[in-house]
N, C-alpha and C. Protein backbone atom coordinates (compact mmCIF):
# COMPACT_ATOMS: atom_id res chain seq x y z
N UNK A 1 -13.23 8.96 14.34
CA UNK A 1 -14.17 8.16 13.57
C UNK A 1 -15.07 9.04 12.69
N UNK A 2 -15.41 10.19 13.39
CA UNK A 2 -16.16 11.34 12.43
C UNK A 2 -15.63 11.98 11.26
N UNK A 3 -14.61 11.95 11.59
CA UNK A 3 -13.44 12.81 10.31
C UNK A 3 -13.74 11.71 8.87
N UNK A 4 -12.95 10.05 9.01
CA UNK A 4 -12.81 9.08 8.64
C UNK A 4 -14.26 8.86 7.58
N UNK A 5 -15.44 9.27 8.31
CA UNK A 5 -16.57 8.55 8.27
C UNK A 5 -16.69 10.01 6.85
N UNK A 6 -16.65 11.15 7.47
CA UNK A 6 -16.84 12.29 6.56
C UNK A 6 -16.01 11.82 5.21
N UNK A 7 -14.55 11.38 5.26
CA UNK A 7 -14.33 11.43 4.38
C UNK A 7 -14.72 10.42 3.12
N UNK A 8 -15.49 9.13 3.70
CA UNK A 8 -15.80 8.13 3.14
C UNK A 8 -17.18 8.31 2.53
N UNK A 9 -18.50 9.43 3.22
CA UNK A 9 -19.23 10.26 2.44
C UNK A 9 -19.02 10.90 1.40
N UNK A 10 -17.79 11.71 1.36
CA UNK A 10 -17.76 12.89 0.72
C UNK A 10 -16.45 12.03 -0.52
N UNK A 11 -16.27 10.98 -0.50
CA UNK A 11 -15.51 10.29 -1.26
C UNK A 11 -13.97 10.79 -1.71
N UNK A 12 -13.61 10.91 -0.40
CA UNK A 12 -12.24 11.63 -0.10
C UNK A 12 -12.20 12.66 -0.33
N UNK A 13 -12.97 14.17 -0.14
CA UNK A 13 -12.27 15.24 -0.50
C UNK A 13 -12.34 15.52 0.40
N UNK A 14 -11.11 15.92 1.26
CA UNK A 14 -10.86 16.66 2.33
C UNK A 14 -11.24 17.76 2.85
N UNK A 15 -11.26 18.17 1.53
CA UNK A 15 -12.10 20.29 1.66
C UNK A 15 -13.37 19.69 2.42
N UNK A 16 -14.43 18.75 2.53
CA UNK A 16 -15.61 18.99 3.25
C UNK A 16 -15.42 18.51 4.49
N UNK A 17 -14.15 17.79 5.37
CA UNK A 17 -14.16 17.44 6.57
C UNK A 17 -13.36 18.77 7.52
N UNK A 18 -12.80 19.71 6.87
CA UNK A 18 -11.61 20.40 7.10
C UNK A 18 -12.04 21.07 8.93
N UNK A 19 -13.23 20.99 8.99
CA UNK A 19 -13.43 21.06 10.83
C UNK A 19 -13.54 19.90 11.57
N UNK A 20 -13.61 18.80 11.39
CA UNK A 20 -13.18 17.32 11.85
C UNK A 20 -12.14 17.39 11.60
N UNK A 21 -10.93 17.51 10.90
CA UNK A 21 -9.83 17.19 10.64
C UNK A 21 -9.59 18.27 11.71
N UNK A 22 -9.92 18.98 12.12
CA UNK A 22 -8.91 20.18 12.79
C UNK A 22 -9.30 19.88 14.17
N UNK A 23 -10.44 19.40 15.02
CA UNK A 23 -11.16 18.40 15.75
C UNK A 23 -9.90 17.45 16.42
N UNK A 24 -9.91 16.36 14.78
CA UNK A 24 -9.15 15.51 15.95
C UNK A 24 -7.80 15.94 15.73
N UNK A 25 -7.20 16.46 14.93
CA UNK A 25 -5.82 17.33 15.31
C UNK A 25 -5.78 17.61 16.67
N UNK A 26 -6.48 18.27 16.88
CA UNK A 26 -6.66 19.12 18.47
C UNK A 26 -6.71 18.35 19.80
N UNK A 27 -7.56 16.91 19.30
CA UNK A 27 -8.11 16.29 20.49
C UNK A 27 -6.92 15.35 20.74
N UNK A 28 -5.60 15.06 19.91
CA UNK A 28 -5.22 13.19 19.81
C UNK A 28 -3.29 13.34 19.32
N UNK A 29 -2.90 13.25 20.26
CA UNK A 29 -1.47 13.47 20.13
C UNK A 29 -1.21 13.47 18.93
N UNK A 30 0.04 13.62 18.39
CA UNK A 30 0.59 13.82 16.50
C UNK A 30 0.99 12.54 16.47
N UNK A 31 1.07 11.71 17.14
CA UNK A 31 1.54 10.37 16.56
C UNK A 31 0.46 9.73 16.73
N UNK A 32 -0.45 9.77 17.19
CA UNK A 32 -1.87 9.15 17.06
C UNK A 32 -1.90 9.46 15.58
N UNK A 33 -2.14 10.81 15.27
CA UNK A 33 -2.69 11.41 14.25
C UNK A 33 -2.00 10.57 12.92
N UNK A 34 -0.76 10.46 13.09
CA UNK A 34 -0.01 9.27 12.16
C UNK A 34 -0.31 8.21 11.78
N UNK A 35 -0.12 7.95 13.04
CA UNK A 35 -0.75 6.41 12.86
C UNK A 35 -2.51 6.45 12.46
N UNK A 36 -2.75 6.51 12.66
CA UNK A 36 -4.72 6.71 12.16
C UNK A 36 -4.24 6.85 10.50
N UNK A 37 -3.67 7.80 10.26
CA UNK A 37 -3.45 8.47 9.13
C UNK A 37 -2.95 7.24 8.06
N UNK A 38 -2.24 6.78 8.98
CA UNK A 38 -1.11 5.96 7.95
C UNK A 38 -1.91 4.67 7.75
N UNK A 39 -2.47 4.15 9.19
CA UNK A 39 -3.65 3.18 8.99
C UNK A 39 -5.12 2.83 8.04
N UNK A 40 -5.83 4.06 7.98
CA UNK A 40 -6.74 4.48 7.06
C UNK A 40 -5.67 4.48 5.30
N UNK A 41 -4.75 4.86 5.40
CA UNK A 41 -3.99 4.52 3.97
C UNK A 41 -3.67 2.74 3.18
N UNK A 42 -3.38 2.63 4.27
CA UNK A 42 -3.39 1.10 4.35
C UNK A 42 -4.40 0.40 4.21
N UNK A 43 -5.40 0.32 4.67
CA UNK A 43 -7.21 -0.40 4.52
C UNK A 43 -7.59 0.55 3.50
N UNK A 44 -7.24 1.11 2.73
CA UNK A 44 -7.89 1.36 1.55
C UNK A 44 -7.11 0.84 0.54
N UNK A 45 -5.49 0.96 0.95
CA UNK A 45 -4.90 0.25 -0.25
C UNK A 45 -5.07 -1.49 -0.48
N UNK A 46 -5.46 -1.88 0.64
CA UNK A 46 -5.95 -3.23 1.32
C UNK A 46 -7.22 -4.02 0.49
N UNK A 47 -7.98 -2.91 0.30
CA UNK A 47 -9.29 -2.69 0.24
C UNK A 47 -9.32 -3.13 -1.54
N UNK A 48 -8.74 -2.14 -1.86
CA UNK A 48 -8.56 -2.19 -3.54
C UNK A 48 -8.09 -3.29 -4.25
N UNK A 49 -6.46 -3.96 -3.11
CA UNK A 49 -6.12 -5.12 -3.56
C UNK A 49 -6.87 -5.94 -3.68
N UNK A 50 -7.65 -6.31 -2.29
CA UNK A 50 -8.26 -7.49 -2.50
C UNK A 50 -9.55 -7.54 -2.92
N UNK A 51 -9.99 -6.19 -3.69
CA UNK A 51 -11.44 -6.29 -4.83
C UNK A 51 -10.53 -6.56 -6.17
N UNK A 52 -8.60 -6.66 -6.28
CA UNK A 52 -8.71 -6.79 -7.71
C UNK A 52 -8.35 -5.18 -8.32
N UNK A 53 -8.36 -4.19 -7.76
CA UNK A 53 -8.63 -2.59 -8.56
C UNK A 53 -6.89 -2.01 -8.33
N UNK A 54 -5.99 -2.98 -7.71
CA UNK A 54 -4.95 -2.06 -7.80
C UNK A 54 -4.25 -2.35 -8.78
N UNK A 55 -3.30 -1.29 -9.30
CA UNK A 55 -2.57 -0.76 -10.53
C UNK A 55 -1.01 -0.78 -9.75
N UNK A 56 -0.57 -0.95 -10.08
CA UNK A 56 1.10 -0.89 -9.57
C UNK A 56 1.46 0.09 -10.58
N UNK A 57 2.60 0.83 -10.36
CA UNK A 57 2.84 1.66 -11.00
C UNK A 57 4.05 1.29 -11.99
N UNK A 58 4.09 1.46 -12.97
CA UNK A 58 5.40 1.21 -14.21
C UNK A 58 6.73 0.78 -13.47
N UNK A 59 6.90 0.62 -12.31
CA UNK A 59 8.34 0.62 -12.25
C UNK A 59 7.93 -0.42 -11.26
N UNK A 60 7.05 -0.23 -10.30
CA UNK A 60 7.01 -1.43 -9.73
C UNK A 60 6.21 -2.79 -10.66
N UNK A 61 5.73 -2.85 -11.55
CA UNK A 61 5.49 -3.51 -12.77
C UNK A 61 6.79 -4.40 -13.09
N UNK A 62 7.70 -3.36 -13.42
CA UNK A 62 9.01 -3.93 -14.11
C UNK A 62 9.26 -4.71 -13.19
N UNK A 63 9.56 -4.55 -12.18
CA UNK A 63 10.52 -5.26 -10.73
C UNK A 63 9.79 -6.54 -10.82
N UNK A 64 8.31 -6.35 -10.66
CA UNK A 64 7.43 -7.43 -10.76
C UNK A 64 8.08 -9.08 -11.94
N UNK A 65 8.38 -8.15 -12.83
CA UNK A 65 8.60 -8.77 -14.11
C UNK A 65 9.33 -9.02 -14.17
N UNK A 66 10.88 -8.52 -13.49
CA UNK A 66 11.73 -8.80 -13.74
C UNK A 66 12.06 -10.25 -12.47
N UNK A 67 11.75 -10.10 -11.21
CA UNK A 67 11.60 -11.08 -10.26
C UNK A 67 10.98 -12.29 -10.83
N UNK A 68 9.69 -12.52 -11.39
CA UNK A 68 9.07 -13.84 -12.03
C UNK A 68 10.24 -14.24 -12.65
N UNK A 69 10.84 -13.37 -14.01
CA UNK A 69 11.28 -14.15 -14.63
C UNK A 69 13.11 -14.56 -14.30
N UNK A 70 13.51 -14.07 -12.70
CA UNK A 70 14.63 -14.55 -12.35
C UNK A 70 14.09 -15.86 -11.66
N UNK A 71 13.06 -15.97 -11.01
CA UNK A 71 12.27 -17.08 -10.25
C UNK A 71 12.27 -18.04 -11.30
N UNK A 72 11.38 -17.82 -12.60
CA UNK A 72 11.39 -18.76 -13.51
C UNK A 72 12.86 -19.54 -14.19
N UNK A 73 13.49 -18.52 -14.28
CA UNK A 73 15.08 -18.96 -14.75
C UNK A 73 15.61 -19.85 -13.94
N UNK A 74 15.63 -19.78 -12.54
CA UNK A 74 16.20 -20.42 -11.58
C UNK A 74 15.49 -21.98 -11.28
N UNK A 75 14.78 -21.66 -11.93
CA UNK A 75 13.52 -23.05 -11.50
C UNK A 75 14.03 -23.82 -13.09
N UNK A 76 14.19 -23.22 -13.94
CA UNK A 76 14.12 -24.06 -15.19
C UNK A 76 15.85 -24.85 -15.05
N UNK A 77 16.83 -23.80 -14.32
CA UNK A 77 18.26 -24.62 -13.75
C UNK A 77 18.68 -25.33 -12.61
N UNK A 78 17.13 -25.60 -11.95
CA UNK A 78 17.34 -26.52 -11.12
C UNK A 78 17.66 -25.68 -9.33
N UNK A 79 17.69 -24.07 -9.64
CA UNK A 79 18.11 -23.64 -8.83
C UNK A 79 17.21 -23.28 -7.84
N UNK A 80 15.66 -22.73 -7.94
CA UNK A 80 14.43 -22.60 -7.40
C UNK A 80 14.42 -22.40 -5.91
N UNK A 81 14.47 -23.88 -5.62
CA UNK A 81 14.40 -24.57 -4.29
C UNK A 81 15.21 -23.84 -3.05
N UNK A 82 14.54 -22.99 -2.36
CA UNK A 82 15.12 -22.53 -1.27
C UNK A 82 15.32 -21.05 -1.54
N UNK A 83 15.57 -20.45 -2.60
CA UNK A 83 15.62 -19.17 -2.97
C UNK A 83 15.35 -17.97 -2.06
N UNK A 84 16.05 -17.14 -1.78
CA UNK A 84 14.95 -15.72 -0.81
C UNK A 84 15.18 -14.72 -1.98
N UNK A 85 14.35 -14.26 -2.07
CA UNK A 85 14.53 -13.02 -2.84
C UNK A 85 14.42 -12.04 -2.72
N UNK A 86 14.70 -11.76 -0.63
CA UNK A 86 14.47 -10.91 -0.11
C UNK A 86 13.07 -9.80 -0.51
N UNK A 87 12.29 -9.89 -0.80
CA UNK A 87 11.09 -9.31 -0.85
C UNK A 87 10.54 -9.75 -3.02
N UNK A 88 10.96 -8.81 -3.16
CA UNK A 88 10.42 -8.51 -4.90
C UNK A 88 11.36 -8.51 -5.31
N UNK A 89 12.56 -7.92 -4.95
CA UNK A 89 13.91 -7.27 -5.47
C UNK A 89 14.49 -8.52 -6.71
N UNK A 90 14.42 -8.64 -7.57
CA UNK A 90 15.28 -9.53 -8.20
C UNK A 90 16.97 -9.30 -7.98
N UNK A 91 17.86 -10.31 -8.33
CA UNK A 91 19.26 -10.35 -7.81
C UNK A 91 19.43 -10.03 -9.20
N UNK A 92 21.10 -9.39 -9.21
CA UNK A 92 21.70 -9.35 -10.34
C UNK A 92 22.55 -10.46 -10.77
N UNK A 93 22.70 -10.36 -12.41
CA UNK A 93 23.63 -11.73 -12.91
C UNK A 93 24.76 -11.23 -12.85
């Protein structure tokens, strides 16, 4: 929680927690350390979404774009209804 807390002071730069980080290294198995790790990645990316501040990156953009407008196509042929699109992935024609 000290490490976490340091880094949310110091507005992520790691260089000022680097003896907390070595702390709970020491204190908390490596898959703890993961998971914490991977968790704290997540509630910030969490965090951003739902103020509105995230950016997708150019390619996940496209996918974005390209999925609506297979969704939209399919809806304008009647096809819509029931659809999976297994996540984002648009299907090929």
């Amino acid at each position: 929680d000290e490490y976490w807390k340091c880094l949310d002071e110091n507005t992520e730069d790691a260089s000022q927690c680097k003896k907390l980080r070595s702390s709970f290294e020491s204190s908390c198995p490596q898959q703890w350390i993961k998971y914490f790790d991977k968790r704290r990645d997540y509630l910030k990316f969490k965090e951003k979404f739902e103020a509105g501040q995230f950016q997708p990156s150019k390619t996940t953009a496209k996918i974005l774009k390209k999925a609506k407008l297979v969704q939209k196509t399919d809806q304008w042929l009647g096809m819509g209804k029931g659809v999976n699109y297994e996540g984002v992935m648009p299907r090929n024609f």
